[in-house]
C-alpha atoms as a PDB file:
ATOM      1  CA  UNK A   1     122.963 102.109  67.952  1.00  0.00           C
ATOM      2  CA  UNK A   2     119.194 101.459  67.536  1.00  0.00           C
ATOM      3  CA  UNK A   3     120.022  98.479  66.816  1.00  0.00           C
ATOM      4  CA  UNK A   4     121.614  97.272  69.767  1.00  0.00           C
ATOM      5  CA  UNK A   5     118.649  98.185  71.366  1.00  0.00           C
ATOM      6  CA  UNK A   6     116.508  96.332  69.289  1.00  0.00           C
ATOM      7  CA  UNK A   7     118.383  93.295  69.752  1.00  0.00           C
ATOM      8  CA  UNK A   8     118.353  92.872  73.717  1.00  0.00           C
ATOM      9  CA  UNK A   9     115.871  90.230  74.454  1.00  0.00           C
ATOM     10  CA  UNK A  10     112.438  91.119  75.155  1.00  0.00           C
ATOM     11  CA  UNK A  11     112.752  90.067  79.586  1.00  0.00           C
ATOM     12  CA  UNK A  12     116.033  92.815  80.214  1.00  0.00           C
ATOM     13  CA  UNK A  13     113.773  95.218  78.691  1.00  0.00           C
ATOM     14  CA  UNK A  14     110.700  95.141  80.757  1.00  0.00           C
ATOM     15  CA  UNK A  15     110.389  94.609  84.387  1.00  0.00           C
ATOM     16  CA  UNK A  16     106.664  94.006  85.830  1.00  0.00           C
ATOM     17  CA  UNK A  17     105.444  96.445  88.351  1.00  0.00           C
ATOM     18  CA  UNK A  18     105.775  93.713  91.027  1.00  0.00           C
ATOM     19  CA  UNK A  19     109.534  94.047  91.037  1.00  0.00           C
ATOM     20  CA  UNK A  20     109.377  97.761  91.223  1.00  0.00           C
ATOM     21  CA  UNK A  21     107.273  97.762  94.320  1.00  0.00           C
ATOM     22  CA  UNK A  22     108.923  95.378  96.469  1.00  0.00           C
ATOM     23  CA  UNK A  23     112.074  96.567  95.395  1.00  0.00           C
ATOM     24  CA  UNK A  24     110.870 100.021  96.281  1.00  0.00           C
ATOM     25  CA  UNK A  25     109.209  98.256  99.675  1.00  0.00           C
ATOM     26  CA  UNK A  26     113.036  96.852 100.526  1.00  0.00           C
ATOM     27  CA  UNK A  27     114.814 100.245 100.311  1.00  0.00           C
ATOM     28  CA  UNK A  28     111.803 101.872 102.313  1.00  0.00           C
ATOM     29  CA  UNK A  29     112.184  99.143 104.854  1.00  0.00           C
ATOM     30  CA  UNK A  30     115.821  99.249 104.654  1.00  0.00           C
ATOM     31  CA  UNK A  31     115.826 102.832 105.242  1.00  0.00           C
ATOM     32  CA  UNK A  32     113.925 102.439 107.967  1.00  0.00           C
ATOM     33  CA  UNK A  33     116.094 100.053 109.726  1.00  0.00           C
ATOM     34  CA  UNK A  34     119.025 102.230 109.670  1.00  0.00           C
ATOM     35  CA  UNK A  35     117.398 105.265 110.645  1.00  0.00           C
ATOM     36  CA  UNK A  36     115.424 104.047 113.471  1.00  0.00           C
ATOM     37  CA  UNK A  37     117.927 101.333 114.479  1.00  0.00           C
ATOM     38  CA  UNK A  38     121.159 101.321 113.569  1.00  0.00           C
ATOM     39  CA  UNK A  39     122.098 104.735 114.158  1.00  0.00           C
ATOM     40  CA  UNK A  40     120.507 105.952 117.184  1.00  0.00           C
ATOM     41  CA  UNK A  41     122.207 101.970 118.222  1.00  0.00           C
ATOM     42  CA  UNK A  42     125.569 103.429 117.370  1.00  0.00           C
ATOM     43  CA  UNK A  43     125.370 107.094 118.314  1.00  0.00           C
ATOM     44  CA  UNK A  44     124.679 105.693 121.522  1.00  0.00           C
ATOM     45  CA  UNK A  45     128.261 104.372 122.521  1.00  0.00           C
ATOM     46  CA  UNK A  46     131.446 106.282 122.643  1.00  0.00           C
ATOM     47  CA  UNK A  47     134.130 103.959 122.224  1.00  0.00           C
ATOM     48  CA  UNK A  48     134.710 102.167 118.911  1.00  0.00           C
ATOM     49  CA  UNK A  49     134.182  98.847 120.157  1.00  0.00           C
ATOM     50  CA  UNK A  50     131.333  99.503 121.516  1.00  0.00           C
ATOM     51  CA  UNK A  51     129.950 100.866 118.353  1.00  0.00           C
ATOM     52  CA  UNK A  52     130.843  97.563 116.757  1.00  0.00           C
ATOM     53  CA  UNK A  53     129.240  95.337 119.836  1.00  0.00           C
ATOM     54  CA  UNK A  54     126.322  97.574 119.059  1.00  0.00           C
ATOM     55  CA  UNK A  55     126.094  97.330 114.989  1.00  0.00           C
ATOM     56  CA  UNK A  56     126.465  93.635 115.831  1.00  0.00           C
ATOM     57  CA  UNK A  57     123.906  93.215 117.660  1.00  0.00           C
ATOM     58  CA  UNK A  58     121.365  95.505 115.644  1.00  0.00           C
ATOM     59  CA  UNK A  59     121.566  92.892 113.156  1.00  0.00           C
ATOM     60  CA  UNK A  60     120.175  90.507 115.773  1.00  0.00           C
ATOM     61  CA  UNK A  61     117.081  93.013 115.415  1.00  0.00           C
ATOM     62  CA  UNK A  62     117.188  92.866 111.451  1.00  0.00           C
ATOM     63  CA  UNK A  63     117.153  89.279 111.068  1.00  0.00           C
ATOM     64  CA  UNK A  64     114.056  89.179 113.968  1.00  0.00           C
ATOM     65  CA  UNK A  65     112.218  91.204 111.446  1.00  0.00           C
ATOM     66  CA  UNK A  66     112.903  89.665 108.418  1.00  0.00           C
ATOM     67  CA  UNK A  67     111.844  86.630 110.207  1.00  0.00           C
ATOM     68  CA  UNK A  68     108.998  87.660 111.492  1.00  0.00           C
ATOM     69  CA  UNK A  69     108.164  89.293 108.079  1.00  0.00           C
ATOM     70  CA  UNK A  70     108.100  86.045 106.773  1.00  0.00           C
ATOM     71  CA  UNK A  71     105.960  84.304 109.171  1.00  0.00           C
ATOM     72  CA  UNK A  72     103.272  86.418 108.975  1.00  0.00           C
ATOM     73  CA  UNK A  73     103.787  86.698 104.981  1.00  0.00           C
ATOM     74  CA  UNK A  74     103.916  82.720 104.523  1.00  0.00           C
ATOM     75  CA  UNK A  75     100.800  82.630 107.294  1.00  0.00           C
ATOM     76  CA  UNK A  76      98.415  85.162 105.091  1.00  0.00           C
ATOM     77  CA  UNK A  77      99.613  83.141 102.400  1.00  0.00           C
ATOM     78  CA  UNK A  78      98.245  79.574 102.979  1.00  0.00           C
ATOM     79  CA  UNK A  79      95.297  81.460 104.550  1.00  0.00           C
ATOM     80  CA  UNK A  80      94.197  83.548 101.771  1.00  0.00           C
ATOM     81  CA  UNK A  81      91.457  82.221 101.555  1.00  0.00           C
ATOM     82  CA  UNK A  82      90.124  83.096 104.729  1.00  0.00           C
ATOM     83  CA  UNK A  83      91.848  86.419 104.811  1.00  0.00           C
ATOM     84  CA  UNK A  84      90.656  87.647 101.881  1.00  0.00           C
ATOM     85  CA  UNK A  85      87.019  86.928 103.161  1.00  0.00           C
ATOM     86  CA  UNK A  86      87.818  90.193 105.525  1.00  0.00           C
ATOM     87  CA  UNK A  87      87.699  92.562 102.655  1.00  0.00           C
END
């Protein structure tokens, strides 16, 4: 048994804190979505197809922030330099 462990290569056995945190970050996010989004979005409508026409378009929302999460993440990237003059 140990050694099957000792023979998995060196990158499945450690992860770098990075991945951890925005993997933690996407689940907190995630979370977040649902709870403040989706469901009040569905809870909202009786009828089943309205539930759908709602979940539907909630995902409108989700891919507006992922978007915009990525504008703002690409722009403080190129501009690090300037941005991290601010701290």
């Amino acid at each position: 048994m140990i050694e099957l462990l000792q023979a998995a290569p060196a990158p499945l056995l450690a992860l770098g804190t990075e991945y951890y945190l925005f993997g933690g970050a996407g689940l907190i996010s995630l979370a977040a979505f649902v709870g403040l989004i989706l469901v009040p979005a569905l809870g909202a409508y009786g009828r089943p197809w309205e539930k759908f026409a709602a979940g539907f378009l909630s995902l409108f929302v989700l891919a507006a922030l992922v978007i915009a999460g990525l504008i703002l993440g690409l722009a403080v990237f190129y501009n690090w330099d300037a941005v991290s003059a601010w701290f």
